[in-house]
PDB file of N, CA and C in Angstrom:
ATOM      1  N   UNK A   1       0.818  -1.189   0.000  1.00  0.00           N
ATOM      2  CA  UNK A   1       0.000   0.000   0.000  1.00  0.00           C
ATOM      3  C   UNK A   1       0.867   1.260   0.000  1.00  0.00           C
ATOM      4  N   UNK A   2       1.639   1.247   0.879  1.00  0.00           N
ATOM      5  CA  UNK A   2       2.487   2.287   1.254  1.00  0.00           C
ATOM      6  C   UNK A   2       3.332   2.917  -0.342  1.00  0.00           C
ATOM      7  N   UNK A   3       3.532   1.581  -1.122  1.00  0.00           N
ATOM      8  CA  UNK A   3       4.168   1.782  -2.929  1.00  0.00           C
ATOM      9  C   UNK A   3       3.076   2.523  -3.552  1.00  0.00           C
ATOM     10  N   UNK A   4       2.299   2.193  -3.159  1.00  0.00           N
ATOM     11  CA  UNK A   4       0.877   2.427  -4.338  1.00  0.00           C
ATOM     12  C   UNK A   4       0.820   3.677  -3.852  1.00  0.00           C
ATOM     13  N   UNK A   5       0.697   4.030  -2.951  1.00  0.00           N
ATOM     14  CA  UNK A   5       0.194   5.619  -2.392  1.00  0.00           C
ATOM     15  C   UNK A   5       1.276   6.262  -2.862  1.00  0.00           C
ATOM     16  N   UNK A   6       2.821   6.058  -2.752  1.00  0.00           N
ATOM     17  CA  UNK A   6       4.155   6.937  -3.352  1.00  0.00           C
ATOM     18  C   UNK A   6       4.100   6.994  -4.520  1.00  0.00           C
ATOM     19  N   UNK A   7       3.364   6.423  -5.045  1.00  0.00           N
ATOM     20  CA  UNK A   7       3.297   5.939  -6.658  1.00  0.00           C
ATOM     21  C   UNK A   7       2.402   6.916  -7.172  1.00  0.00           C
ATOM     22  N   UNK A   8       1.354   6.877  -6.669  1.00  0.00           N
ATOM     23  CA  UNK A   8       0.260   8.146  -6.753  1.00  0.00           C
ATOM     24  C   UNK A   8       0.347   9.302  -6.478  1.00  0.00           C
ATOM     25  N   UNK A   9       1.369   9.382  -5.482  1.00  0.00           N
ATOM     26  CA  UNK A   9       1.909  11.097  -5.280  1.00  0.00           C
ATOM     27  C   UNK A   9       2.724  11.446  -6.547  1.00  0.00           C
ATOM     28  N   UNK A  10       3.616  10.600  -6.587  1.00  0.00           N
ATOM     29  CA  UNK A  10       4.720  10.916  -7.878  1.00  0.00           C
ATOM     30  C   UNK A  10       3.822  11.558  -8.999  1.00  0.00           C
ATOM     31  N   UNK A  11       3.027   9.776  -9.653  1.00  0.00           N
ATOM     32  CA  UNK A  11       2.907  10.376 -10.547  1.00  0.00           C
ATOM     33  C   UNK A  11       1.167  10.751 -11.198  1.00  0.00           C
ATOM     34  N   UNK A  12       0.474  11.119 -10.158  1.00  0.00           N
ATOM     35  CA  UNK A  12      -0.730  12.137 -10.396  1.00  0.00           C
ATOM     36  C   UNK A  12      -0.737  13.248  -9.562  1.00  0.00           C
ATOM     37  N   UNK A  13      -0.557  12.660  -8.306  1.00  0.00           N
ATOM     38  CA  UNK A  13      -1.117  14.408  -7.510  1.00  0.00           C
ATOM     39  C   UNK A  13       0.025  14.927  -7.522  1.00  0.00           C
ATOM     40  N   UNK A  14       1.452  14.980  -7.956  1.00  0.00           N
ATOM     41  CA  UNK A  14       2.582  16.494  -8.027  1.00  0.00           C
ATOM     42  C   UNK A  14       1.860  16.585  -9.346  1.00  0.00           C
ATOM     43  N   UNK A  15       2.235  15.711 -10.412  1.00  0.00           N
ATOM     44  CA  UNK A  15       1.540  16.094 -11.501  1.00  0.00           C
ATOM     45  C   UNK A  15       1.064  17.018 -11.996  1.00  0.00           C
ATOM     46  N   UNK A  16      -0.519  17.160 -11.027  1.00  0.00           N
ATOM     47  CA  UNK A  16      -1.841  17.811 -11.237  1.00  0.00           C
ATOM     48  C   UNK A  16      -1.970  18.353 -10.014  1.00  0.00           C
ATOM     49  N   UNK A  17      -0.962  18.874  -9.289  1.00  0.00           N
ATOM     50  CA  UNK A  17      -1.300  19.594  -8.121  1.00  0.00           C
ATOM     51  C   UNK A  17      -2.757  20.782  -8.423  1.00  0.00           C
ATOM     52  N   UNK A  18      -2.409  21.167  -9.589  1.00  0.00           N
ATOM     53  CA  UNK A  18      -4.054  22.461  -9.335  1.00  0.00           C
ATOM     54  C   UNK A  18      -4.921  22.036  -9.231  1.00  0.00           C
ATOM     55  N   UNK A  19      -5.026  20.858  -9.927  1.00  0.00           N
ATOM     56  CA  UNK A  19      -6.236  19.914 -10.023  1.00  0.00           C
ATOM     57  C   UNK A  19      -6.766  19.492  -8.691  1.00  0.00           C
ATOM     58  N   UNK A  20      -6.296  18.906  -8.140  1.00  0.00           N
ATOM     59  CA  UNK A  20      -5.847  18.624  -6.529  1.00  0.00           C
ATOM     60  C   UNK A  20      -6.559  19.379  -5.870  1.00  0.00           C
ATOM     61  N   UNK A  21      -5.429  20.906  -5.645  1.00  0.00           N
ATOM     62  CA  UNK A  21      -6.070  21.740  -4.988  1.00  0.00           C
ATOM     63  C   UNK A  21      -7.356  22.507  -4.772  1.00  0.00           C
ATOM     64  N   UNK A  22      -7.680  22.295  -6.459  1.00  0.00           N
ATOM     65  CA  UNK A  22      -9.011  22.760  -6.249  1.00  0.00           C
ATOM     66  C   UNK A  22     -10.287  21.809  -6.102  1.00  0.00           C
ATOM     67  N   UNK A  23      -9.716  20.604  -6.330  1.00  0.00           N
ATOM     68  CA  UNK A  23     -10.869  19.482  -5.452  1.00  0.00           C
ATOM     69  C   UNK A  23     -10.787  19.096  -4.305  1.00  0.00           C
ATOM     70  N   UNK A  24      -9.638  19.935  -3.201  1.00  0.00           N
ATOM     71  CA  UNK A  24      -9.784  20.259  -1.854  1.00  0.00           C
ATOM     72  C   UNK A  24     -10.641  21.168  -1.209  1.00  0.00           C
ATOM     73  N   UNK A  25     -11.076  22.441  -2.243  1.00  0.00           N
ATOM     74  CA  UNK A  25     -11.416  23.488  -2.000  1.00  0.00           C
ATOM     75  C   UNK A  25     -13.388  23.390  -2.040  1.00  0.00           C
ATOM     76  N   UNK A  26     -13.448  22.327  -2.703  1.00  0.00           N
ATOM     77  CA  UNK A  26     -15.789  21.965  -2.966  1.00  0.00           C
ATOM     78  C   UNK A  26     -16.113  21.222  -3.848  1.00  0.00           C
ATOM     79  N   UNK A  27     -17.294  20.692  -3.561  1.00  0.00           N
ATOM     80  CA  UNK A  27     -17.580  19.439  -4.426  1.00  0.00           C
ATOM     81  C   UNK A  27     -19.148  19.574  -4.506  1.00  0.00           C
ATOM     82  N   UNK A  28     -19.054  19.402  -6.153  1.00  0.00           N
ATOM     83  CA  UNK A  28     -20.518  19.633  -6.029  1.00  0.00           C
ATOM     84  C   UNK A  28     -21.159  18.665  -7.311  1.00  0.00           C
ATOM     85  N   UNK A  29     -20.975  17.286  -6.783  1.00  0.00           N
ATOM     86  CA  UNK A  29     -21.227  16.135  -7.417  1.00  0.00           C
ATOM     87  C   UNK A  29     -22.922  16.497  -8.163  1.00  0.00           C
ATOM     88  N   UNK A  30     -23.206  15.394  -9.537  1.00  0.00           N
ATOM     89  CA  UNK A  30     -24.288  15.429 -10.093  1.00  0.00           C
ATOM     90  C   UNK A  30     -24.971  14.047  -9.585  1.00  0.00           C
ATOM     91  N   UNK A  31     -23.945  13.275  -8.903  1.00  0.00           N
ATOM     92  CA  UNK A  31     -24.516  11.837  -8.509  1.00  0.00           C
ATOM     93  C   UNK A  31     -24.216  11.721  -7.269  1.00  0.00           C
ATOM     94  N   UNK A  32     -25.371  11.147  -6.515  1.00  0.00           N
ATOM     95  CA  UNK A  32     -25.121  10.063  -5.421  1.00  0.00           C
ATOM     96  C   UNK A  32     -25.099   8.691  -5.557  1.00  0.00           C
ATOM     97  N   UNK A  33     -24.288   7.411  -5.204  1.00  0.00           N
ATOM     98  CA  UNK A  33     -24.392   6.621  -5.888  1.00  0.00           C
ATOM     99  C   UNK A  33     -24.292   5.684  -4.131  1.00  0.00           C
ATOM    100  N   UNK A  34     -25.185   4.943  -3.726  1.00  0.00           N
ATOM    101  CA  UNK A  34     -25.338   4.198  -2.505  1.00  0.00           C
ATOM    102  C   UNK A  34     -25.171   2.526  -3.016  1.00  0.00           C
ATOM    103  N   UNK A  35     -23.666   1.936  -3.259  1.00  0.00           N
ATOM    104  CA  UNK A  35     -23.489   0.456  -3.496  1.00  0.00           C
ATOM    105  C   UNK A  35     -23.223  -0.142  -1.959  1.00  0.00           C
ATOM    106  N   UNK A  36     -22.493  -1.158  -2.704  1.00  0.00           N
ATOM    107  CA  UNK A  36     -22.315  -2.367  -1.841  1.00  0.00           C
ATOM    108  C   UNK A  36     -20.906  -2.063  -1.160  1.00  0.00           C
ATOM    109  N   UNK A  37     -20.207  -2.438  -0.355  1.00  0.00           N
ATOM    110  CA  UNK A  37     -19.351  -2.110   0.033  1.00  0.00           C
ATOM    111  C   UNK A  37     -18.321  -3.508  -0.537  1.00  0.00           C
ATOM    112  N   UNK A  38     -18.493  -4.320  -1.097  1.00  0.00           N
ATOM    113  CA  UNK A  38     -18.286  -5.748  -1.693  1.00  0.00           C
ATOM    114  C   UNK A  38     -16.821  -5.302  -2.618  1.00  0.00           C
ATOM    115  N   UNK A  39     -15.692  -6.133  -1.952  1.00  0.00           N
ATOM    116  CA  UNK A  39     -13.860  -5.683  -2.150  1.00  0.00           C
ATOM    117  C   UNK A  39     -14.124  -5.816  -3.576  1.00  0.00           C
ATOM    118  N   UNK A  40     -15.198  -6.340  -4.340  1.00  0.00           N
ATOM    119  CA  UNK A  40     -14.989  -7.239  -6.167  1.00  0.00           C
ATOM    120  C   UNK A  40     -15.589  -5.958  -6.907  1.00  0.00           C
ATOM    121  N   UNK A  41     -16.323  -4.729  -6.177  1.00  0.00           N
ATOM    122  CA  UNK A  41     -16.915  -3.622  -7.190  1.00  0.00           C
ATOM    123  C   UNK A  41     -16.623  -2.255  -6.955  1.00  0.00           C
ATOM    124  N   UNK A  42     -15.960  -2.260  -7.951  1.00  0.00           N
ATOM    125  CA  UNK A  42     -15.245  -0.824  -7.564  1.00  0.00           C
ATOM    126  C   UNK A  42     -15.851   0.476  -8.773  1.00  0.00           C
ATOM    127  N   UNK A  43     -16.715   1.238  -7.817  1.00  0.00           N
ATOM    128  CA  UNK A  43     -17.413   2.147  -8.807  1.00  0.00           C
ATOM    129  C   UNK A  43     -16.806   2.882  -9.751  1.00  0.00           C
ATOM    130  N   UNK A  44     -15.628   3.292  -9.423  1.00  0.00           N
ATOM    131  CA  UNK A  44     -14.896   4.437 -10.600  1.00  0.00           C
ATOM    132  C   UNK A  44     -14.394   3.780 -11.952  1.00  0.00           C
ATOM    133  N   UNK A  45     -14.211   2.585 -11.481  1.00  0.00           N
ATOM    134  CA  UNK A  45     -13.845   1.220 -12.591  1.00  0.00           C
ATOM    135  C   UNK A  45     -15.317   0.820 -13.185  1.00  0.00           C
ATOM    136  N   UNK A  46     -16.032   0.237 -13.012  1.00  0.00           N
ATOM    137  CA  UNK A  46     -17.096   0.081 -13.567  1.00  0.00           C
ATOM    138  C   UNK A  46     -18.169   1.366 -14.162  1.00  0.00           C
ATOM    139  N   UNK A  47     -17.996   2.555 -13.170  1.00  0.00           N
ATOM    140  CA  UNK A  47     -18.839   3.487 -13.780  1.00  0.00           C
ATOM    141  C   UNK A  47     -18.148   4.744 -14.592  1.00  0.00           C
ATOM    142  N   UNK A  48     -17.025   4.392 -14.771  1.00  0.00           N
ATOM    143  CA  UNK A  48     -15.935   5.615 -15.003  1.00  0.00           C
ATOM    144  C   UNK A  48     -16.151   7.102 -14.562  1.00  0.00           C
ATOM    145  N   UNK A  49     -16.517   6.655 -13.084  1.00  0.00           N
ATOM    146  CA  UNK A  49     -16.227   8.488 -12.720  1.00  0.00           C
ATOM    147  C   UNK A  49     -15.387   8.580 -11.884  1.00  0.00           C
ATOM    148  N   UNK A  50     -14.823   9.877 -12.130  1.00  0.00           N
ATOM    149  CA  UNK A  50     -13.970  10.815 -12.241  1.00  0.00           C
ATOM    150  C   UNK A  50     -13.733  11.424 -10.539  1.00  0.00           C
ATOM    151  N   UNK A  51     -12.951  12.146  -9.859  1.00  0.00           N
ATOM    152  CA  UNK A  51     -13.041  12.762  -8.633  1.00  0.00           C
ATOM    153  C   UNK A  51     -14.292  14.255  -9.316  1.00  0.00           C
ATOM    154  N   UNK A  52     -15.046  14.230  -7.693  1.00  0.00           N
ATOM    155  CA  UNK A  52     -15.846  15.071  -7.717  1.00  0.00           C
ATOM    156  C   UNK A  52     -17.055  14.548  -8.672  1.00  0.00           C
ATOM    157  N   UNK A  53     -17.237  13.780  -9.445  1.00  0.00           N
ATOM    158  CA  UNK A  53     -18.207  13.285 -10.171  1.00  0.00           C
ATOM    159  C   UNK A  53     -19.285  12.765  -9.529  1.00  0.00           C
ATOM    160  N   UNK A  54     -18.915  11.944  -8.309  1.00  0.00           N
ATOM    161  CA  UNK A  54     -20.135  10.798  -7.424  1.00  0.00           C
ATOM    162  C   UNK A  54     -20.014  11.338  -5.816  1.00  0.00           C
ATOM    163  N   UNK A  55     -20.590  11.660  -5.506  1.00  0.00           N
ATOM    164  CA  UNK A  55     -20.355  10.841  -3.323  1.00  0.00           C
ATOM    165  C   UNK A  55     -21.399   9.844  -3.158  1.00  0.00           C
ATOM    166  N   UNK A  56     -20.597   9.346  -3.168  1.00  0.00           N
ATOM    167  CA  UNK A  56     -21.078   7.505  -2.672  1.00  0.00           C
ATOM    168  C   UNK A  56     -20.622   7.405  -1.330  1.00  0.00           C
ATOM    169  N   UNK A  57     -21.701   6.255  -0.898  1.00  0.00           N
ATOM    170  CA  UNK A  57     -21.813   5.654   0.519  1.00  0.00           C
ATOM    171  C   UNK A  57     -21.561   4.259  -0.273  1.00  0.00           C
ATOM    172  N   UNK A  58     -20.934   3.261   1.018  1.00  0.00           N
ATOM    173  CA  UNK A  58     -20.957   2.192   0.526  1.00  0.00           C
ATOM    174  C   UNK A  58     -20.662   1.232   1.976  1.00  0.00           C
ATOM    175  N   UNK A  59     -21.924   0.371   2.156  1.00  0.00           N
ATOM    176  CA  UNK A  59     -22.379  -0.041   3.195  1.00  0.00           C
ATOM    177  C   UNK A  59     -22.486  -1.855   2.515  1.00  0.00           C
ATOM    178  N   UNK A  60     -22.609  -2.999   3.320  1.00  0.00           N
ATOM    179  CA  UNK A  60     -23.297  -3.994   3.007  1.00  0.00           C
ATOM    180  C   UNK A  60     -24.950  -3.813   2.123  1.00  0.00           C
ATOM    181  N   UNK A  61     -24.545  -4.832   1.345  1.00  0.00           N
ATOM    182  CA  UNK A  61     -25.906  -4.980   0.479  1.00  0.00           C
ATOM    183  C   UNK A  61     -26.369  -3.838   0.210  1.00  0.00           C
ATOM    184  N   UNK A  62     -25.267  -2.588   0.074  1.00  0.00           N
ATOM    185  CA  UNK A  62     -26.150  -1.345  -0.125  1.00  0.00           C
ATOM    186  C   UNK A  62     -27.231  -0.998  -0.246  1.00  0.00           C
ATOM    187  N   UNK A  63     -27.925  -1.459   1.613  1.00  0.00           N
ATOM    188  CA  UNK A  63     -28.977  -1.242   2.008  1.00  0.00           C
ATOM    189  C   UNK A  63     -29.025   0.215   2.368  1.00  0.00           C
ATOM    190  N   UNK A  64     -30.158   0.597   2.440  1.00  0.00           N
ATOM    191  CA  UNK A  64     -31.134   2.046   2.825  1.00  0.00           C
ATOM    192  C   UNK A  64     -32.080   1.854   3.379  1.00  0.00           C
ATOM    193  N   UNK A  65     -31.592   2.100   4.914  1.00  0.00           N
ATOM    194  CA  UNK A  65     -32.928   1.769   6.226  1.00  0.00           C
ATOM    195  C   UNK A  65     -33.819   2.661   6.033  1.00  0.00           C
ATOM    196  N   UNK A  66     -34.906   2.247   6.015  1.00  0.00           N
ATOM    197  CA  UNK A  66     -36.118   2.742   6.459  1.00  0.00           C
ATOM    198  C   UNK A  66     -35.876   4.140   7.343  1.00  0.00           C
ATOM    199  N   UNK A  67     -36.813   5.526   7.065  1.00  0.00           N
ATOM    200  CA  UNK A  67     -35.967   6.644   7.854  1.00  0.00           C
ATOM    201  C   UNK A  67     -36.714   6.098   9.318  1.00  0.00           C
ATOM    202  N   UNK A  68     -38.115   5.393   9.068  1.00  0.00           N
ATOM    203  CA  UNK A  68     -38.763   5.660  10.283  1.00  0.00           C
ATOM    204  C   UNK A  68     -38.008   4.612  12.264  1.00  0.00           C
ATOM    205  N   UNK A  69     -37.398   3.946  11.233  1.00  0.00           N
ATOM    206  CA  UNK A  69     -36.100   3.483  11.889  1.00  0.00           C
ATOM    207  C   UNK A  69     -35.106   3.974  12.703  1.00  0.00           C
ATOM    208  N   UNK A  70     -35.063   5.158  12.337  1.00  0.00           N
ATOM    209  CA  UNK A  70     -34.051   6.081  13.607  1.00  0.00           C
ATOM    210  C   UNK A  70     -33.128   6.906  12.369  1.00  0.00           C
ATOM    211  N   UNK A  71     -31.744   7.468  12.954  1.00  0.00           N
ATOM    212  CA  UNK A  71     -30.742   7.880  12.183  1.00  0.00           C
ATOM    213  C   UNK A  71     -29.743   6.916  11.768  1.00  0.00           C
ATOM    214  N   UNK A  72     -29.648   6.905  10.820  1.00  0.00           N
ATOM    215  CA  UNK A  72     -28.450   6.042  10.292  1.00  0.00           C
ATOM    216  C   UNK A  72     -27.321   6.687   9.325  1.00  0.00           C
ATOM    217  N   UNK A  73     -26.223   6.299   9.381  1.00  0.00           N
ATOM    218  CA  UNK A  73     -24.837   6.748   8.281  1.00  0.00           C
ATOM    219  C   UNK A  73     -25.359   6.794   7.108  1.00  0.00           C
ATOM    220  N   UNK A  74     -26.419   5.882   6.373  1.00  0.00           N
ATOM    221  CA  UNK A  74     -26.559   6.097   4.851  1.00  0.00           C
ATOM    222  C   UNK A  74     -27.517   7.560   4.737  1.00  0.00           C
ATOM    223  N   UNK A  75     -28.966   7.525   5.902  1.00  0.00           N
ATOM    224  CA  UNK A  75     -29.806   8.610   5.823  1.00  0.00           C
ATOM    225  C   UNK A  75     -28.553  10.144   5.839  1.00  0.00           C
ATOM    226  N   UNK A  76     -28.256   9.963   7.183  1.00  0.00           N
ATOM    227  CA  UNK A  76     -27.671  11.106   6.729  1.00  0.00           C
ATOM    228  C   UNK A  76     -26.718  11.573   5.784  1.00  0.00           C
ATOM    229  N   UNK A  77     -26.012  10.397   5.137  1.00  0.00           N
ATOM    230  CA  UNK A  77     -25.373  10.721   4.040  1.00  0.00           C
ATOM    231  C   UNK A  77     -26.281  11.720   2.627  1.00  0.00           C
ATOM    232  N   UNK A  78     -27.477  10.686   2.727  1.00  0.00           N
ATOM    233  CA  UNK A  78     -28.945  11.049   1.704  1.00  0.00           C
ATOM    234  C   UNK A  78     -29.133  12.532   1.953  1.00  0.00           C
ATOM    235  N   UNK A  79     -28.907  13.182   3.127  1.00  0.00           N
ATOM    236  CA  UNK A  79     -29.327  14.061   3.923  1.00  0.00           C
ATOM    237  C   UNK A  79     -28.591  15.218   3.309  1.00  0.00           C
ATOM    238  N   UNK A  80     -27.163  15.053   3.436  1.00  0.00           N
ATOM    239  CA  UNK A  80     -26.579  15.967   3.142  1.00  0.00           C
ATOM    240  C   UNK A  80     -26.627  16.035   1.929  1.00  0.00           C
ATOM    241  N   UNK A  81     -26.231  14.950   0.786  1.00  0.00           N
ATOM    242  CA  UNK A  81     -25.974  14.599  -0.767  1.00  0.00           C
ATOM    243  C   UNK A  81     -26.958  16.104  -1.002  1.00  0.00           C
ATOM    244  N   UNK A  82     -28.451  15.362  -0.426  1.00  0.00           N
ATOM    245  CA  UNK A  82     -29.493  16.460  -1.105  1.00  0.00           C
ATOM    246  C   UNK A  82     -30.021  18.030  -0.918  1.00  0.00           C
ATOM    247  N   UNK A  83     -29.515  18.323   0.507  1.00  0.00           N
ATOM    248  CA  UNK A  83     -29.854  19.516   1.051  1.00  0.00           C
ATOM    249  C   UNK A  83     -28.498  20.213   1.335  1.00  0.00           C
ATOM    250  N   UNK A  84     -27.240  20.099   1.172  1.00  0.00           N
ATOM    251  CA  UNK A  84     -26.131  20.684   0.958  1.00  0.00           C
ATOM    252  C   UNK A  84     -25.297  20.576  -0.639  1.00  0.00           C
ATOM    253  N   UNK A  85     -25.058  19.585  -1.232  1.00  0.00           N
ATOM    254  CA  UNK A  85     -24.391  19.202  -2.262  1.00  0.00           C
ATOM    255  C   UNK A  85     -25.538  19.271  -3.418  1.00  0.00           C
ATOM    256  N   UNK A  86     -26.405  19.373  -3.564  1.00  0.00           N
ATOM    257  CA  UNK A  86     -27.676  19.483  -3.839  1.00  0.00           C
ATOM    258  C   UNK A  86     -27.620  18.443  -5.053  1.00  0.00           C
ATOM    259  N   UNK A  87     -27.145  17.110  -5.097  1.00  0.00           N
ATOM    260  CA  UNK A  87     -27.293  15.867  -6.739  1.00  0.00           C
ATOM    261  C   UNK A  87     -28.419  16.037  -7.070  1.00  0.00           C
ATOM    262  N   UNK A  88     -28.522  15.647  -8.166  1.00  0.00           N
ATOM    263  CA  UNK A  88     -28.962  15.881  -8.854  1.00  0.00           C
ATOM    264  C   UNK A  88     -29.545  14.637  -9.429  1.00  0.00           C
ATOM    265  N   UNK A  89     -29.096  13.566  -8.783  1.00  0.00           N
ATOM    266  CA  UNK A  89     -29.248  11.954  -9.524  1.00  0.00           C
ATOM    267  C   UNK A  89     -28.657  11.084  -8.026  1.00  0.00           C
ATOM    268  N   UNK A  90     -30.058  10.309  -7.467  1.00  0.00           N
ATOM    269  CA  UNK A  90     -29.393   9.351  -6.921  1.00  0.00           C
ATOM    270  C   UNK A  90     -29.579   7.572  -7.168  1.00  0.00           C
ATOM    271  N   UNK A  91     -28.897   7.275  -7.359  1.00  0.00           N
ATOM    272  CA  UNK A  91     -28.471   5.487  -7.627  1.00  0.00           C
ATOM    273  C   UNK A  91     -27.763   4.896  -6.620  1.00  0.00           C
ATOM    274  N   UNK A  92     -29.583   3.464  -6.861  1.00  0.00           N
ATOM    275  CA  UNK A  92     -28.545   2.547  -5.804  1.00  0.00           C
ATOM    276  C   UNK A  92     -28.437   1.601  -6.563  1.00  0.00           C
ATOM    277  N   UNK A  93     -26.907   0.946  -6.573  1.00  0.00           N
ATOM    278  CA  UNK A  93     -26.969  -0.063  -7.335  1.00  0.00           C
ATOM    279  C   UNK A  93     -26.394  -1.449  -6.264  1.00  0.00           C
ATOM    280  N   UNK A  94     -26.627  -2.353  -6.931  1.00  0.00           N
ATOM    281  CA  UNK A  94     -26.214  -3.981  -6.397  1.00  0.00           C
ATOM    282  C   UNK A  94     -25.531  -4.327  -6.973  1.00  0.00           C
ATOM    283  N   UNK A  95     -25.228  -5.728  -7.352  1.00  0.00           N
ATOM    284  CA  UNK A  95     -24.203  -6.356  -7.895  1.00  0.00           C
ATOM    285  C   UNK A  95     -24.652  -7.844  -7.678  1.00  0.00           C
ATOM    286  N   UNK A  96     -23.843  -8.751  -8.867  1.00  0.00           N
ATOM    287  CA  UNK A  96     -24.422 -10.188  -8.502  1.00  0.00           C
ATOM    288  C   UNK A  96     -23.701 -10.818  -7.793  1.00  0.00           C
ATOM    289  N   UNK A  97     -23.860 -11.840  -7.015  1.00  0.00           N
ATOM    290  CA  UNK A  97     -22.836 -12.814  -6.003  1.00  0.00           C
ATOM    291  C   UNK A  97     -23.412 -12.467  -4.473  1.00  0.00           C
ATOM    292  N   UNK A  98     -24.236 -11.513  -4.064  1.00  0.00           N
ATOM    293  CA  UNK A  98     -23.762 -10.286  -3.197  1.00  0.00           C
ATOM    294  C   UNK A  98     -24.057 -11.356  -1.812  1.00  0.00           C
ATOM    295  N   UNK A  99     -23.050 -11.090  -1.051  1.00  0.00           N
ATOM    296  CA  UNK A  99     -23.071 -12.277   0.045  1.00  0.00           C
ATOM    297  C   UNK A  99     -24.187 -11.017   1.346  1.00  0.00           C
ATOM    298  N   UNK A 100     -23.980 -10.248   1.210  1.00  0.00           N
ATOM    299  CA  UNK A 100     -25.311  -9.665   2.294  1.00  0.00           C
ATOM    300  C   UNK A 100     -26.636  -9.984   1.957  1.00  0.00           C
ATOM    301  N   UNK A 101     -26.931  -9.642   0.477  1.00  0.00           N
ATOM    302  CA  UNK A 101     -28.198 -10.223   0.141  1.00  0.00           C
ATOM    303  C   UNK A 101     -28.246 -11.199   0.437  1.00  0.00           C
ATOM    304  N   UNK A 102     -27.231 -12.358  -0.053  1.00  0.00           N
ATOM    305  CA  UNK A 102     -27.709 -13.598   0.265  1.00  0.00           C
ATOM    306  C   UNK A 102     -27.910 -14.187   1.873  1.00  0.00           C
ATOM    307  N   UNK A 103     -27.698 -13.771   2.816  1.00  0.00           N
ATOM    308  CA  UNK A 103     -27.595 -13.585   4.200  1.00  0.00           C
ATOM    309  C   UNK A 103     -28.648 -13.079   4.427  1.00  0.00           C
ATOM    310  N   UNK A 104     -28.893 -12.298   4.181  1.00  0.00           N
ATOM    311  CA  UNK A 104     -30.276 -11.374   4.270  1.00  0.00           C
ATOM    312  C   UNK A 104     -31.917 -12.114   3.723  1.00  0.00           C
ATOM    313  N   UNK A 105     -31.510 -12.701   2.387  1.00  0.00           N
ATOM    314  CA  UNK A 105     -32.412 -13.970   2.188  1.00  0.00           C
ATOM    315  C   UNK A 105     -32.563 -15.453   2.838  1.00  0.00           C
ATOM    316  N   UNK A 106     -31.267 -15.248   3.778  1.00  0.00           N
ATOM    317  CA  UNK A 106     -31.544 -17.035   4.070  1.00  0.00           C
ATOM    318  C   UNK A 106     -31.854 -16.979   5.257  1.00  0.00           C
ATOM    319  N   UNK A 107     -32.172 -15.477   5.875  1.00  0.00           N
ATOM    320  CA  UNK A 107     -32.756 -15.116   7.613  1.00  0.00           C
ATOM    321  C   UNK A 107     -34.336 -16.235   7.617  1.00  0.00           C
ATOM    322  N   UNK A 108     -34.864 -17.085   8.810  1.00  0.00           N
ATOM    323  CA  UNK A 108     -35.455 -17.416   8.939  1.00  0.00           C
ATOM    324  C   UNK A 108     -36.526 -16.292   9.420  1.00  0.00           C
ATOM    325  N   UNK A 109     -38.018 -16.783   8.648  1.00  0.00           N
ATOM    326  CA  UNK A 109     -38.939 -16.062   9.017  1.00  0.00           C
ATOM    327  C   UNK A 109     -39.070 -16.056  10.536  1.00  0.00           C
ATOM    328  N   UNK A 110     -38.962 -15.728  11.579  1.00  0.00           N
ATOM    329  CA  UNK A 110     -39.254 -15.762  12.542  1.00  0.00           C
ATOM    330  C   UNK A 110     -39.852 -15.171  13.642  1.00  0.00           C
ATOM    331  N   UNK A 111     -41.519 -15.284  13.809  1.00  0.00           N
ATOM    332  CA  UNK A 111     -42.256 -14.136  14.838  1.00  0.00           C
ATOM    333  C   UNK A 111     -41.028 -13.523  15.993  1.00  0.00           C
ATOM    334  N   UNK A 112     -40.428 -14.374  16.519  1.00  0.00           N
ATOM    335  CA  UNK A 112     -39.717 -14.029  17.601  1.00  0.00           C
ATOM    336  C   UNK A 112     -38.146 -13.666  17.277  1.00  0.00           C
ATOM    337  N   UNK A 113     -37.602 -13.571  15.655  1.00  0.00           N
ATOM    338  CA  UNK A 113     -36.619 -13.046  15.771  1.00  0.00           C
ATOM    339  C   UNK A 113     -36.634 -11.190  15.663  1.00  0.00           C
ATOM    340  N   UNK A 114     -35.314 -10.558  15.524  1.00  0.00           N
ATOM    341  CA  UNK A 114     -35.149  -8.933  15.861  1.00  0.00           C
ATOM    342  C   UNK A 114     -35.414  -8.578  14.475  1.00  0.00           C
ATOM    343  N   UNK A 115     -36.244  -7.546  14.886  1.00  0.00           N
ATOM    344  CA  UNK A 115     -35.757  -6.396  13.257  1.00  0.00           C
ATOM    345  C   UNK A 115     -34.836  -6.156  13.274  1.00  0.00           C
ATOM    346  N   UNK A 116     -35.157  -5.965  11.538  1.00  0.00           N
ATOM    347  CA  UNK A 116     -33.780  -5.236  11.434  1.00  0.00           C
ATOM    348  C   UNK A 116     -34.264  -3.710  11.183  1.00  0.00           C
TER     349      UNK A 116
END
């Protein structure tokens, strides 16, 4: 890791330091994009965007609790995306294999087990 990150200083961010700097300075994405958090899907690779293009959350089974549920990391992510960053487009996407879904489908019906 430690190569890969020296590797990336070298040769993009001295590079493109303005570039850099001014995507330190605000971000004002057209997408929210709420996936999977799953090590096999990597959004900028599959969706080709760019820095500043997306703010994505990325949780198991890129689920989205229910608000009436309480506060959660994805709501308020939703929260801000829309009433500060103001997107313009939000997507949730999945993926196939997805071991939360499948966990999530093989929960026994059970009067007496917990919500989720």
């Amino acid at each position: 890791m430690k190569h890969q990150f020296l590797s990336f200083k070298r040769q993009k961010f001295l590079e493109n330091l303005e570039c850099y700097e001014n995507l330190a300075k605000s971000q004002a994405p057209k997408f929210m994009v709420i996936a999977c958090a799953d090590s096999r899907v990597c959004l900028s690779y599959i969706l080709g965007f760019q820095p500043r293009e997306a703010f994505v959350v990325r949780n198991v089974a890129n689920m989205v609790p229910p608000f009436e549920n309480g506060p959660t990391e994805t709501n308020a992510a939703l929260e801000f995306a829309v009433n500060s960053l103001e997107v313009e487009n939000i997507l949730v996407i999945g993926h196939s294999c997805c071991g939360g879904i499948r966990a999530l489908m093989s929960m026994q019906d059970d009067v007496n087990s917990r919500k989720l």
